[in-house]
PDB file of N, CA and C in Angstrom:
ATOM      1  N   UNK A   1     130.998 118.725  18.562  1.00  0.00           N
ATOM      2  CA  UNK A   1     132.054 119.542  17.998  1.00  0.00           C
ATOM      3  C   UNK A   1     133.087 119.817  19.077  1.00  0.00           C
ATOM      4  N   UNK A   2     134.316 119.596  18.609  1.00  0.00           N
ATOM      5  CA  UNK A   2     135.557 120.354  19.626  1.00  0.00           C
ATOM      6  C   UNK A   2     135.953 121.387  19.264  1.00  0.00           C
ATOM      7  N   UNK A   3     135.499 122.573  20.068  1.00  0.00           N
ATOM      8  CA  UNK A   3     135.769 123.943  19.928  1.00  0.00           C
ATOM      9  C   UNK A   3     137.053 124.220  19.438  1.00  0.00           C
ATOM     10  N   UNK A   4     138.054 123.599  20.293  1.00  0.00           N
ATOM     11  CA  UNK A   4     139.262 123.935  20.199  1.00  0.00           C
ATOM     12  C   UNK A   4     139.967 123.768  18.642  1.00  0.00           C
ATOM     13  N   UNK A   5     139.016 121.967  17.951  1.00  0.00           N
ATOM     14  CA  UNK A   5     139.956 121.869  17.122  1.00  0.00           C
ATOM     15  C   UNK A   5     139.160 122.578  15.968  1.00  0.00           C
ATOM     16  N   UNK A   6     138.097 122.813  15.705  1.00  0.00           N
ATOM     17  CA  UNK A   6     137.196 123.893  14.993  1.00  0.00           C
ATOM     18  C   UNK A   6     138.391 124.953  14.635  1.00  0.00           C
ATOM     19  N   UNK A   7     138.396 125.669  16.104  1.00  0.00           N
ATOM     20  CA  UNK A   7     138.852 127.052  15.516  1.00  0.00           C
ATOM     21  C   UNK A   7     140.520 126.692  14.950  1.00  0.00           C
ATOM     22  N   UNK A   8     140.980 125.854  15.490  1.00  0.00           N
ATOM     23  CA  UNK A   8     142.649 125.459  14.720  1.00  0.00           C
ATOM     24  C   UNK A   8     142.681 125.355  13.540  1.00  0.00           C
ATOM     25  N   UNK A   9     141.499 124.367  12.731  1.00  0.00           N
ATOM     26  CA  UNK A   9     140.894 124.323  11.715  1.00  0.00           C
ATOM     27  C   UNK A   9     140.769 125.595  10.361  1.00  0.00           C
ATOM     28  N   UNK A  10     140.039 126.139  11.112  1.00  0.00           N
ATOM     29  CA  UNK A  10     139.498 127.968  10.844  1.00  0.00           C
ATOM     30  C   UNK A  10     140.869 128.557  10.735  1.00  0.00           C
ATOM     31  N   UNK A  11     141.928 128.397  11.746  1.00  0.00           N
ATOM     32  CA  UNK A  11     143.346 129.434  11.588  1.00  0.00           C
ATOM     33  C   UNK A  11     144.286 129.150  10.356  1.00  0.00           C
ATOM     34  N   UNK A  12     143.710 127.864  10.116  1.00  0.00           N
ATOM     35  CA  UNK A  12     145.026 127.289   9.084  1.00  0.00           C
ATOM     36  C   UNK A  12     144.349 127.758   7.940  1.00  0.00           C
ATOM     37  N   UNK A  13     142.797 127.595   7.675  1.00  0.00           N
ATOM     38  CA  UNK A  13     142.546 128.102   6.275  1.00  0.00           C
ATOM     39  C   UNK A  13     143.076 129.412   5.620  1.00  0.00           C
ATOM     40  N   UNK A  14     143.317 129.233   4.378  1.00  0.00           N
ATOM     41  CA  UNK A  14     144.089 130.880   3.379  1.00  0.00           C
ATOM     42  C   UNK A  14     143.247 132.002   4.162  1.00  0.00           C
ATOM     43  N   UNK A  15     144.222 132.892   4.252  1.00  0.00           N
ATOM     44  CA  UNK A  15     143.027 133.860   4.525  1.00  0.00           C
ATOM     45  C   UNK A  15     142.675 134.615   5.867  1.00  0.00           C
ATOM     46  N   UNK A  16     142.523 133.222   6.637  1.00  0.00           N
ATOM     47  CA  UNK A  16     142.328 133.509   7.913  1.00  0.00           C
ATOM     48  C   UNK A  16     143.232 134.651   8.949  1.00  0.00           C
ATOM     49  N   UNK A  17     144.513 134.840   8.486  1.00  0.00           N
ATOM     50  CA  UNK A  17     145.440 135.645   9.074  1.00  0.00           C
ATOM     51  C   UNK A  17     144.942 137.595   8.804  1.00  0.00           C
ATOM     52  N   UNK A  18     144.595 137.416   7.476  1.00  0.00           N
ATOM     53  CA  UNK A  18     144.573 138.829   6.716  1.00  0.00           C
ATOM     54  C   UNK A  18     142.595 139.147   7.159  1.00  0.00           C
ATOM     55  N   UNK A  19     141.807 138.322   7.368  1.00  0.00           N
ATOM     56  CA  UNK A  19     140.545 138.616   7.429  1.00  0.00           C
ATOM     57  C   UNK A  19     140.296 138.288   8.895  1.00  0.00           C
ATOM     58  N   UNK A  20     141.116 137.988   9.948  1.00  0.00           N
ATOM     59  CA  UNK A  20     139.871 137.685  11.111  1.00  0.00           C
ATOM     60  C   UNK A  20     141.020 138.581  12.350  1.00  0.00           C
ATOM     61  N   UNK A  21     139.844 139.196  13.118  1.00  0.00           N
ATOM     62  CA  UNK A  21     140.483 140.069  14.078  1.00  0.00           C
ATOM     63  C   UNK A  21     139.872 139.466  15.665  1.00  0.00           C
ATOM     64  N   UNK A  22     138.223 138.756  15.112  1.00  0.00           N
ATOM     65  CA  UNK A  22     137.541 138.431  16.069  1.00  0.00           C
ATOM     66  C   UNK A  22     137.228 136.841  16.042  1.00  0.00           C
ATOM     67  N   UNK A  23     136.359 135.606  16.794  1.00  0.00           N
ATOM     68  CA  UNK A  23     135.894 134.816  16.648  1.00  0.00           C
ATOM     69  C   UNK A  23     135.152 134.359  17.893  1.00  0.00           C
ATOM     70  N   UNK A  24     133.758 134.300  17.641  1.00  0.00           N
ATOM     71  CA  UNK A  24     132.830 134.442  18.556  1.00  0.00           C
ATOM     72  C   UNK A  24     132.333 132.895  18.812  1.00  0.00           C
ATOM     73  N   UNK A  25     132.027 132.472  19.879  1.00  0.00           N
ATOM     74  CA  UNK A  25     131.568 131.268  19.507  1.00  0.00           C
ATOM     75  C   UNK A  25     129.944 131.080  20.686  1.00  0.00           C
ATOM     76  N   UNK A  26     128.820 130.422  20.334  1.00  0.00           N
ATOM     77  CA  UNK A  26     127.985 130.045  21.055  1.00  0.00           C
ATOM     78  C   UNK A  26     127.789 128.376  21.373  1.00  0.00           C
ATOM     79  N   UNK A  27     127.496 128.074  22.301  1.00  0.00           N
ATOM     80  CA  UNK A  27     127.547 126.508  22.543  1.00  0.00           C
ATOM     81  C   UNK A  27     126.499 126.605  23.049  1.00  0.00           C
ATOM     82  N   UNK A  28     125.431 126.034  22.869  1.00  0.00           N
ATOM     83  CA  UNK A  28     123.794 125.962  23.562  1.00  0.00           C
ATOM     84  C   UNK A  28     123.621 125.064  24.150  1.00  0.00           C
ATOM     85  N   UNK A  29     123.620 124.263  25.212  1.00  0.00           N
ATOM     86  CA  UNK A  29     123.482 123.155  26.168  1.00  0.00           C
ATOM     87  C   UNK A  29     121.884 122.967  26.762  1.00  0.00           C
ATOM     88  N   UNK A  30     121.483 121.979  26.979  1.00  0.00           N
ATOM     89  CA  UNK A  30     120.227 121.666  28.029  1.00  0.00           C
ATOM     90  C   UNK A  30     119.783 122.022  29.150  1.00  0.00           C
ATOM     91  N   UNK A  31     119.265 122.701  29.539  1.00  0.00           N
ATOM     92  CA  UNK A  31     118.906 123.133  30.455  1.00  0.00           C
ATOM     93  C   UNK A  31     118.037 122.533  31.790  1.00  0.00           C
ATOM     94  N   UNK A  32     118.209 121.968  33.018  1.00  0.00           N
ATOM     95  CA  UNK A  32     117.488 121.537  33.397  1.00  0.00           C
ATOM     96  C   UNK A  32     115.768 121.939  34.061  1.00  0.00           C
ATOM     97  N   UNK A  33     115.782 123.002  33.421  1.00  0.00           N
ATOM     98  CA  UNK A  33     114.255 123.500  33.956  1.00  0.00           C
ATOM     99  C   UNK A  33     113.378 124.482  32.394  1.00  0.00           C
ATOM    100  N   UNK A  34     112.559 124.878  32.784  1.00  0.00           N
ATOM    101  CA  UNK A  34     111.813 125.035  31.269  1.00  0.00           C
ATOM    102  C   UNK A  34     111.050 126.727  31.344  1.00  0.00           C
ATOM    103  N   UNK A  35     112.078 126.901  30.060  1.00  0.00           N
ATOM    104  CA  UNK A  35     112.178 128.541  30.304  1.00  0.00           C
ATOM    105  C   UNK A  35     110.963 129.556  30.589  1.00  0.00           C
ATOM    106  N   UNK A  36     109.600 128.277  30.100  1.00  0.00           N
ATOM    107  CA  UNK A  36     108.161 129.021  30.884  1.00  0.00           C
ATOM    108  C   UNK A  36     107.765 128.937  32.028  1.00  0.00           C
ATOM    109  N   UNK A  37     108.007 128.178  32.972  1.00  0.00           N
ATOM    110  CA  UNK A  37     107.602 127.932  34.209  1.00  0.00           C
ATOM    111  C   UNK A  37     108.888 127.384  35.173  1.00  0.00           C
ATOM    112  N   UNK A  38     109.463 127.182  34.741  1.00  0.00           N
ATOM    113  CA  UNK A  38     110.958 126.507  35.418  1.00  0.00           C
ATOM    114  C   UNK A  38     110.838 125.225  35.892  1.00  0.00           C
ATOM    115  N   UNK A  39     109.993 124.007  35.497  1.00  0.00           N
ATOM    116  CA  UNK A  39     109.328 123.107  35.938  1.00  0.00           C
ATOM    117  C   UNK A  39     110.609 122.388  35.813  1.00  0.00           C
ATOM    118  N   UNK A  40     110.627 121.408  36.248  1.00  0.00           N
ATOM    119  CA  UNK A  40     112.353 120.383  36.019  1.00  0.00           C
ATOM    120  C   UNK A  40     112.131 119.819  34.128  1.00  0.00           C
ATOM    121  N   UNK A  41     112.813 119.854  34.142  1.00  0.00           N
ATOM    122  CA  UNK A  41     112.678 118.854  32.527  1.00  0.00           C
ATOM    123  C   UNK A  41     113.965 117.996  32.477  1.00  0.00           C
ATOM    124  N   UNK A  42     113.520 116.662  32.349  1.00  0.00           N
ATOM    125  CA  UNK A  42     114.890 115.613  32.482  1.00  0.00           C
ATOM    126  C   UNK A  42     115.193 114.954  30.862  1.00  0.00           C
ATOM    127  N   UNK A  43     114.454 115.657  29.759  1.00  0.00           N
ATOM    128  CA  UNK A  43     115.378 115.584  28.726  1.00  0.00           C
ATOM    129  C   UNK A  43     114.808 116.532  27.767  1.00  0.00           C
ATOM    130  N   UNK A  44     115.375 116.821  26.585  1.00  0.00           N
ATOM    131  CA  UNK A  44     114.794 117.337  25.520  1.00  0.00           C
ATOM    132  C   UNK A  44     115.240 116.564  23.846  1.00  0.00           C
ATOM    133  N   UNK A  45     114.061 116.998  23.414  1.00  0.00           N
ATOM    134  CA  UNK A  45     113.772 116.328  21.795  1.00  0.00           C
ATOM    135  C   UNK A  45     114.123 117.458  20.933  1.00  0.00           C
ATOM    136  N   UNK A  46     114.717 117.585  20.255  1.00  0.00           N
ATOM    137  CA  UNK A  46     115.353 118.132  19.280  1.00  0.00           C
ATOM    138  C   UNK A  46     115.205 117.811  17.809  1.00  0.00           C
ATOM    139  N   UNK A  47     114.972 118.873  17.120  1.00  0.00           N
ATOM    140  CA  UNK A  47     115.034 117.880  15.870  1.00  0.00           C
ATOM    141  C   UNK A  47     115.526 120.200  14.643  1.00  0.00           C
ATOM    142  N   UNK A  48     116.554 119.808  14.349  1.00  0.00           N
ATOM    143  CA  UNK A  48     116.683 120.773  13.770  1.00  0.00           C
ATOM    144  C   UNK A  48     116.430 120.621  12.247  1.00  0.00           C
ATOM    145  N   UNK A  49     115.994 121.775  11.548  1.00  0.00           N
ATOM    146  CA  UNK A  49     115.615 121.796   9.690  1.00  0.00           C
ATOM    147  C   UNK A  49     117.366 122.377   9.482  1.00  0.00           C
ATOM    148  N   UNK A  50     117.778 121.169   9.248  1.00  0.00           N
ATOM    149  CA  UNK A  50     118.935 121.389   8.404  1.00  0.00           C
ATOM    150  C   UNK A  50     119.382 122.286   7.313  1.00  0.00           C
ATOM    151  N   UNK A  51     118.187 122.074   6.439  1.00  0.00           N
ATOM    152  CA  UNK A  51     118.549 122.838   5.168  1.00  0.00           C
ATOM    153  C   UNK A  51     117.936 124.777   5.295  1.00  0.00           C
ATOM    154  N   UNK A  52     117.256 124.784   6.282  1.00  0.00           N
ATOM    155  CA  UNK A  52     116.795 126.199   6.445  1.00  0.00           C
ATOM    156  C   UNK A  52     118.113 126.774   7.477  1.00  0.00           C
ATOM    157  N   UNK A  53     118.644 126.096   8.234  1.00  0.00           N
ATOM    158  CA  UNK A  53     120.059 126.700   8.645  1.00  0.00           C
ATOM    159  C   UNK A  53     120.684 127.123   7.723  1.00  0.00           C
ATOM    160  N   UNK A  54     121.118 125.979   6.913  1.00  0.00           N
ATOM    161  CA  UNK A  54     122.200 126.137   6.002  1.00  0.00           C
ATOM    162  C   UNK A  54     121.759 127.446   5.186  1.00  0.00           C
ATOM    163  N   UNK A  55     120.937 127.570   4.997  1.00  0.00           N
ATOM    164  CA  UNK A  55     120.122 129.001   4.010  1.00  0.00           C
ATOM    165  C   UNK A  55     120.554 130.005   5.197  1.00  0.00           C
ATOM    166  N   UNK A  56     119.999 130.209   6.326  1.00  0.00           N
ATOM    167  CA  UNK A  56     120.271 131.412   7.310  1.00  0.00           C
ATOM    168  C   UNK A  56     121.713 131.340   7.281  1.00  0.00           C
ATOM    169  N   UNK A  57     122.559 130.894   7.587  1.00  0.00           N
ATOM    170  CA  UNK A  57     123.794 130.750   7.587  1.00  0.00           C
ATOM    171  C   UNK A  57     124.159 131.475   5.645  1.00  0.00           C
ATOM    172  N   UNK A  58     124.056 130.997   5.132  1.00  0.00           N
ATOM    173  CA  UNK A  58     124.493 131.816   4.052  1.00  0.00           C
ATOM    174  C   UNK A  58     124.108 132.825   3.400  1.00  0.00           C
ATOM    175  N   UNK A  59     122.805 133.375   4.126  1.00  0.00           N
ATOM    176  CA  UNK A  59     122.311 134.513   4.117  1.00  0.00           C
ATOM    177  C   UNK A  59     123.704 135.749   5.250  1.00  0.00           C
ATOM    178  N   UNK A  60     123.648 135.219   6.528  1.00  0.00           N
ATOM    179  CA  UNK A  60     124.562 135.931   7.231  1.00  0.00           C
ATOM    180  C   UNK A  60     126.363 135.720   6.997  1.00  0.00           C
ATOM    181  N   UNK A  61     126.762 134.755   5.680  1.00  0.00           N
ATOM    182  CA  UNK A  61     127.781 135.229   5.673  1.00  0.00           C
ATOM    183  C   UNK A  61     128.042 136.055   3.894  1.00  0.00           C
ATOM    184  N   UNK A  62     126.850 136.593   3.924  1.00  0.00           N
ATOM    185  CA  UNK A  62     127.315 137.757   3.141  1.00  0.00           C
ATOM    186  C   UNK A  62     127.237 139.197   3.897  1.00  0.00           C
ATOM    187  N   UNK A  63     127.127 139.105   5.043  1.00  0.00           N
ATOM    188  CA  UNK A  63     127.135 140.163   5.892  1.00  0.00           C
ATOM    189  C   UNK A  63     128.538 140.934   5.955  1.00  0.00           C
ATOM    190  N   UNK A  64     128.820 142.112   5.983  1.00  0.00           N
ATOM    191  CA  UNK A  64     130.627 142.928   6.034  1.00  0.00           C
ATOM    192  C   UNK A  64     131.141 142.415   7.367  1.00  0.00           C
ATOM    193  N   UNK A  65     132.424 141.990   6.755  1.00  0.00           N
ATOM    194  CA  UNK A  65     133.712 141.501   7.909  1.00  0.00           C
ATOM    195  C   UNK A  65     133.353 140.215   8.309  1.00  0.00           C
ATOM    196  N   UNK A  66     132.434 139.299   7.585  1.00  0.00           N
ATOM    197  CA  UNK A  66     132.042 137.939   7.837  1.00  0.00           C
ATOM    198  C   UNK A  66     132.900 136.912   7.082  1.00  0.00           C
ATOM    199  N   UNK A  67     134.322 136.294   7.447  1.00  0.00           N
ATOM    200  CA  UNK A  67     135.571 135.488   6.988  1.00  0.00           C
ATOM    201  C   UNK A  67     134.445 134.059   6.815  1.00  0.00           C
ATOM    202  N   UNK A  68     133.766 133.659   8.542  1.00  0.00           N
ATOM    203  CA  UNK A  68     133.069 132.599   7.850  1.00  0.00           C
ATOM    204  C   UNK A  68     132.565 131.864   9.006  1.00  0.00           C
ATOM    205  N   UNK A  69     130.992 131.220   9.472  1.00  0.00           N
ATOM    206  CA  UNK A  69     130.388 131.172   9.929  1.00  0.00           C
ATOM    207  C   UNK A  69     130.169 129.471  10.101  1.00  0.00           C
ATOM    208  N   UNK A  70     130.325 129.029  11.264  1.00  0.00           N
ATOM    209  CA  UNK A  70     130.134 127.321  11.477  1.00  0.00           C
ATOM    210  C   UNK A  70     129.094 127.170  12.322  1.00  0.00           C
ATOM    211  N   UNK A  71     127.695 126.085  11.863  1.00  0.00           N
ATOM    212  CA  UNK A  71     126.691 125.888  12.827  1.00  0.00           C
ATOM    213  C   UNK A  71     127.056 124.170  12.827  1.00  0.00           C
ATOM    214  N   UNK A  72     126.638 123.617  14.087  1.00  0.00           N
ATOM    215  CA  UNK A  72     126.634 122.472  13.738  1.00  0.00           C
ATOM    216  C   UNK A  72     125.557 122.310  14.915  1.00  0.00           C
ATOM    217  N   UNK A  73     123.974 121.860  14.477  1.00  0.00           N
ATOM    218  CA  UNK A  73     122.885 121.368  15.378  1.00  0.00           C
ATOM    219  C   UNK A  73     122.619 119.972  15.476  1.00  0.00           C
ATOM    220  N   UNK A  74     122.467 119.963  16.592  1.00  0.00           N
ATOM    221  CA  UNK A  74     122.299 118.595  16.646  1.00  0.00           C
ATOM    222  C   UNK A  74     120.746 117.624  16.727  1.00  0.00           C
ATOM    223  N   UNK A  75     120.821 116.591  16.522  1.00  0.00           N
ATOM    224  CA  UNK A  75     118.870 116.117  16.703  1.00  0.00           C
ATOM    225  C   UNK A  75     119.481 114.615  17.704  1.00  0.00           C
ATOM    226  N   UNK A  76     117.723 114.678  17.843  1.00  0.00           N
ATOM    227  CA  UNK A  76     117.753 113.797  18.828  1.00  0.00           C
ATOM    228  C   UNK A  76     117.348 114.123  20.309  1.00  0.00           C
ATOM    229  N   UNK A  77     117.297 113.089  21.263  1.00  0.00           N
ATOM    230  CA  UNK A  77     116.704 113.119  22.544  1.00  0.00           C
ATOM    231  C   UNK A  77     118.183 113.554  23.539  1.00  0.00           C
ATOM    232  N   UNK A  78     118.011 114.562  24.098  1.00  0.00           N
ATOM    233  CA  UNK A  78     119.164 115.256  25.106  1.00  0.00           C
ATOM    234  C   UNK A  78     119.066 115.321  26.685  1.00  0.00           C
ATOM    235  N   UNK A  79     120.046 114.929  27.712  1.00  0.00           N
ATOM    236  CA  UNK A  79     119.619 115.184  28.916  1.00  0.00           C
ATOM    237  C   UNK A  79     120.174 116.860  29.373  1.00  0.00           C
ATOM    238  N   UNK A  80     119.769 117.144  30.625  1.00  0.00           N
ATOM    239  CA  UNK A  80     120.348 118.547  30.808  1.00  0.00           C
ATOM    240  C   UNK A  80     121.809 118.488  31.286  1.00  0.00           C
ATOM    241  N   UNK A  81     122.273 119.344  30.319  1.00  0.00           N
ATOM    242  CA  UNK A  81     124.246 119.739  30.330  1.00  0.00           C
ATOM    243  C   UNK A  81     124.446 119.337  29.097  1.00  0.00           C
ATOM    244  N   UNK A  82     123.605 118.715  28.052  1.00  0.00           N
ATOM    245  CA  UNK A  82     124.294 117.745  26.810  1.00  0.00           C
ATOM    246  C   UNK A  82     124.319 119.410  25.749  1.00  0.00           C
ATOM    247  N   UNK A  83     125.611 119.553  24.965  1.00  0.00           N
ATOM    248  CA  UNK A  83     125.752 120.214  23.944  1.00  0.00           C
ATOM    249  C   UNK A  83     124.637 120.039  22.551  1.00  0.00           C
ATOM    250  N   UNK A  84     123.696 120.967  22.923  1.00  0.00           N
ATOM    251  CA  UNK A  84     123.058 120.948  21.256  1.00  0.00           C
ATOM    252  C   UNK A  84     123.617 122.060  19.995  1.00  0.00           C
ATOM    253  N   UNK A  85     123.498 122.668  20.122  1.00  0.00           N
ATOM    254  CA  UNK A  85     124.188 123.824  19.037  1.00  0.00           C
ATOM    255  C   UNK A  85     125.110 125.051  19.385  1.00  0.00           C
ATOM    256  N   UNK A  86     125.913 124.587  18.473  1.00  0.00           N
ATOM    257  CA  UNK A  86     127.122 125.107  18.378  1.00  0.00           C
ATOM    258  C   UNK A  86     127.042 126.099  16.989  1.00  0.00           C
ATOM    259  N   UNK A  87     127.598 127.440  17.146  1.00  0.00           N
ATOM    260  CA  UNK A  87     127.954 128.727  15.975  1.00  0.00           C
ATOM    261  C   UNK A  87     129.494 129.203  16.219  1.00  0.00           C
ATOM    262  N   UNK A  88     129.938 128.969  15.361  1.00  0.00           N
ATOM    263  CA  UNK A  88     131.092 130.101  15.329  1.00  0.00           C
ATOM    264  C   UNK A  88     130.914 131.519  14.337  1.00  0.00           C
ATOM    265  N   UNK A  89     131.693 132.386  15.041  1.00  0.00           N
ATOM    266  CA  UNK A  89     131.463 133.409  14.222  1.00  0.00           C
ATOM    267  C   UNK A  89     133.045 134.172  13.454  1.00  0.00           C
ATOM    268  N   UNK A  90     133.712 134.221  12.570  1.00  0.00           N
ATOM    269  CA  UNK A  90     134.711 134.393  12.434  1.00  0.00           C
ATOM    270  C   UNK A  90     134.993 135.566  11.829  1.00  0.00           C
ATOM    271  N   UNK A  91     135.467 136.760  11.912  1.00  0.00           N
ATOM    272  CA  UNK A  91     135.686 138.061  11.027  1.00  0.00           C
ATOM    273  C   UNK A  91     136.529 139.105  11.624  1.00  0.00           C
ATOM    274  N   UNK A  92     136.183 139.946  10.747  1.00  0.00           N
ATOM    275  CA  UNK A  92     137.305 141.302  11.305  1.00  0.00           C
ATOM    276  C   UNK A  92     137.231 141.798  12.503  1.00  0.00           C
ATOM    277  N   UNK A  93     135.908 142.713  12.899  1.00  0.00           N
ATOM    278  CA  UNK A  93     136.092 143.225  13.899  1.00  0.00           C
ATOM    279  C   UNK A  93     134.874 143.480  14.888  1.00  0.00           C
ATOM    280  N   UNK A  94     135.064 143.136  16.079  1.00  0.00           N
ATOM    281  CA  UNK A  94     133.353 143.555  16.574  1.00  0.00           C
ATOM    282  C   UNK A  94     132.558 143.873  16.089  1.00  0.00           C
ATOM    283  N   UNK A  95     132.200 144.924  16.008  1.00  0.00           N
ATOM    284  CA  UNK A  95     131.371 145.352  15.624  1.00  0.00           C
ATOM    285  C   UNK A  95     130.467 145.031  14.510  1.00  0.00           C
ATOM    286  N   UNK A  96     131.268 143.897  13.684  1.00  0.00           N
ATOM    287  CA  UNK A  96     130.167 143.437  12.572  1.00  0.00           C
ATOM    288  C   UNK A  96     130.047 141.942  12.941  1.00  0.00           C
ATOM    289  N   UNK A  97     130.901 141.354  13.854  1.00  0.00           N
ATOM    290  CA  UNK A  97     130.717 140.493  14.574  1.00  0.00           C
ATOM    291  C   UNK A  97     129.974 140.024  15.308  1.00  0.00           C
ATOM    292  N   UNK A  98     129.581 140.436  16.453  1.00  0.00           N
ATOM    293  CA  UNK A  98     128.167 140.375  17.985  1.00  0.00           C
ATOM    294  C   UNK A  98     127.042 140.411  16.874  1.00  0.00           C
ATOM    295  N   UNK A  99     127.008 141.400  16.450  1.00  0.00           N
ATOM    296  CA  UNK A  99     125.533 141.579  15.481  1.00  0.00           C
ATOM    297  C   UNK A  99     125.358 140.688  14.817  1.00  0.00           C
ATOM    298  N   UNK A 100     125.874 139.541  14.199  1.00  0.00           N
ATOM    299  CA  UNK A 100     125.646 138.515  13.058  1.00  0.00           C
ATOM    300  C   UNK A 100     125.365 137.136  14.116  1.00  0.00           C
ATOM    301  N   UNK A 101     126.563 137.079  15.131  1.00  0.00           N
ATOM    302  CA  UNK A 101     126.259 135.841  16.094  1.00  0.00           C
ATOM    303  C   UNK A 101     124.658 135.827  16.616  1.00  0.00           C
ATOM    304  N   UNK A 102     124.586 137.224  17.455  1.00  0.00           N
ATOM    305  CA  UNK A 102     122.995 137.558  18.263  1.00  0.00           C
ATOM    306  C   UNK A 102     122.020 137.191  16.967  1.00  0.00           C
ATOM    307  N   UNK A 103     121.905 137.491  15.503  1.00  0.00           N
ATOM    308  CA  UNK A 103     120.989 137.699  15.051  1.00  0.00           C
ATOM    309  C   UNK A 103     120.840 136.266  14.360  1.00  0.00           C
ATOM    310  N   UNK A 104     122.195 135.770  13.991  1.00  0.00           N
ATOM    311  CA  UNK A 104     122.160 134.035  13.591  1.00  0.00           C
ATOM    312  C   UNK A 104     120.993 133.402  14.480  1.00  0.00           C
ATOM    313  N   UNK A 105     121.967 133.600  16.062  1.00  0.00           N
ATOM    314  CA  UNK A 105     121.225 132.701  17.182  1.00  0.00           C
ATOM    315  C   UNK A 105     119.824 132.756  17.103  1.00  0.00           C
ATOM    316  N   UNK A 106     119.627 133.684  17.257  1.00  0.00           N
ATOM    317  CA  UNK A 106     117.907 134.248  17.332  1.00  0.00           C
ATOM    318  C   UNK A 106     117.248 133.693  16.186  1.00  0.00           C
ATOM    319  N   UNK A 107     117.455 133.904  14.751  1.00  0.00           N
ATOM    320  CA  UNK A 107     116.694 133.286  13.728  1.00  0.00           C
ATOM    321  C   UNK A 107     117.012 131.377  13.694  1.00  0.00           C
ATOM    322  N   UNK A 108     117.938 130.693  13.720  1.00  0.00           N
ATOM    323  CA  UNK A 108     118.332 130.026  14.036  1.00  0.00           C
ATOM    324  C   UNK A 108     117.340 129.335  15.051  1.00  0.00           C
ATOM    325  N   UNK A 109     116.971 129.818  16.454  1.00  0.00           N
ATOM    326  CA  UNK A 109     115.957 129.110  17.318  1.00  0.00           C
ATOM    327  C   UNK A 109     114.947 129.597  16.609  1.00  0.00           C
ATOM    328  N   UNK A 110     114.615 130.368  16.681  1.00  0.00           N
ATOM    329  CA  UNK A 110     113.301 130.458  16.086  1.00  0.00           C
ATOM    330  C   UNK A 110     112.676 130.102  15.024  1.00  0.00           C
ATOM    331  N   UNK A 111     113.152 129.863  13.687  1.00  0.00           N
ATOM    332  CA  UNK A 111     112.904 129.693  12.339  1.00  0.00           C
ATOM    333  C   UNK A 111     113.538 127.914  12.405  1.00  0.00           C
ATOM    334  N   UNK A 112     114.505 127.663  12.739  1.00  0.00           N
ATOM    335  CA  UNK A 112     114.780 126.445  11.938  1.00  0.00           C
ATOM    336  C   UNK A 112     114.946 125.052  12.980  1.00  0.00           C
ATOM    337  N   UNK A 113     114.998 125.243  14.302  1.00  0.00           N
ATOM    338  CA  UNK A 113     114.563 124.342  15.782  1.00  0.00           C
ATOM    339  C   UNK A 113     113.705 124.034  16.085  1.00  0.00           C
ATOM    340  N   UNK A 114     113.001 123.013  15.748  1.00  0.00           N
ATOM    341  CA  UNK A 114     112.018 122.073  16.759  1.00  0.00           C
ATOM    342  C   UNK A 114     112.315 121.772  18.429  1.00  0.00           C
ATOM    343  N   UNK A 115     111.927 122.083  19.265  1.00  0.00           N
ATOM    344  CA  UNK A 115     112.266 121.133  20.577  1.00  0.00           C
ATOM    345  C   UNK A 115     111.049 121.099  21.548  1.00  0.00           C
ATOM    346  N   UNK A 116     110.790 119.360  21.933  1.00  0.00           N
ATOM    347  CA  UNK A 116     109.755 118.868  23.187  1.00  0.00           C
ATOM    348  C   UNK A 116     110.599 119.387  24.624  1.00  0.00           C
ATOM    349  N   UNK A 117     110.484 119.533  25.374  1.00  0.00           N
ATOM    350  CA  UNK A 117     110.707 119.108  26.692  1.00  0.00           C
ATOM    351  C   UNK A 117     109.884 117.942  27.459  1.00  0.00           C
ATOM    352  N   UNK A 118     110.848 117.523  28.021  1.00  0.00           N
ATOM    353  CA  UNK A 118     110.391 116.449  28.540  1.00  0.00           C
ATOM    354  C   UNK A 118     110.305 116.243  30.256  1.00  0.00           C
ATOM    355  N   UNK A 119     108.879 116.254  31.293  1.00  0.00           N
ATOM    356  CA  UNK A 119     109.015 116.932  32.096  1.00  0.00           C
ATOM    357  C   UNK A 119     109.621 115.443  33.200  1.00  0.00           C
ATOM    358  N   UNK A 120     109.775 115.716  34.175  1.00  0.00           N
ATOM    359  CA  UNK A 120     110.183 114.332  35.242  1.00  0.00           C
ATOM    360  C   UNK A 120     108.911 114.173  35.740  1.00  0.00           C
TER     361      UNK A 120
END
């Protein structure tokens, strides 16, 4: 995904002028070490449940001040620095904002992400 042209995207839609004050974005990248032991890991396996996103995701954009919410996960074998998932968060105003991104992210890894590490 290109962040940049995402959110250009997002500005032109109806709407977007009168409903969004904020737009949050997360980009999740590879990490080269492994968040239980810090051991090196020189790739990771990925494999995201598509259709249980798409459900969390439209669960959180009936949330207040939520204009409109973009995940795009990726599958497949990753080295460390490679972009896996990407959220935007688009709406009125903080405060109903942070709370929907943090709580996406979180259910999101947890509920609908598979991932191996792969050690060197």
């Amino acid at each position: 995904m290109d962040i940049s042209q995402a959110i250009q995207k997002l500005k032109e839609r109806p709407g977007f002028k009168d409903n969004v004050g904020m737009v949050l974005i997360h980009n999740g990248v590879v990490r080269n070490w492994s968040r239980k032991d810090h051991q090196e890991v020189c790739a990771l396996e990925v494999t995201p449940d598509l259709n249980k996103i798409e459900a969390i995701r439209q669960e959180y954009m009936k949330s207040e001040g939520i204009y409109e919410i973009i995940v795009e996960a990726k599958s497949g074998t990753f080295q460390p620095g490679d972009d896996l998932l990407f959220i935007i968060v688009a709406g009125d105003v903080r405060e109903n904002i942070k709370p929907v991104l943090s709580d996406l992210l979180d259910r999101i890894k947890s509920e609908a992400i598979t991932k191996k590490e792969i050690f060197v």
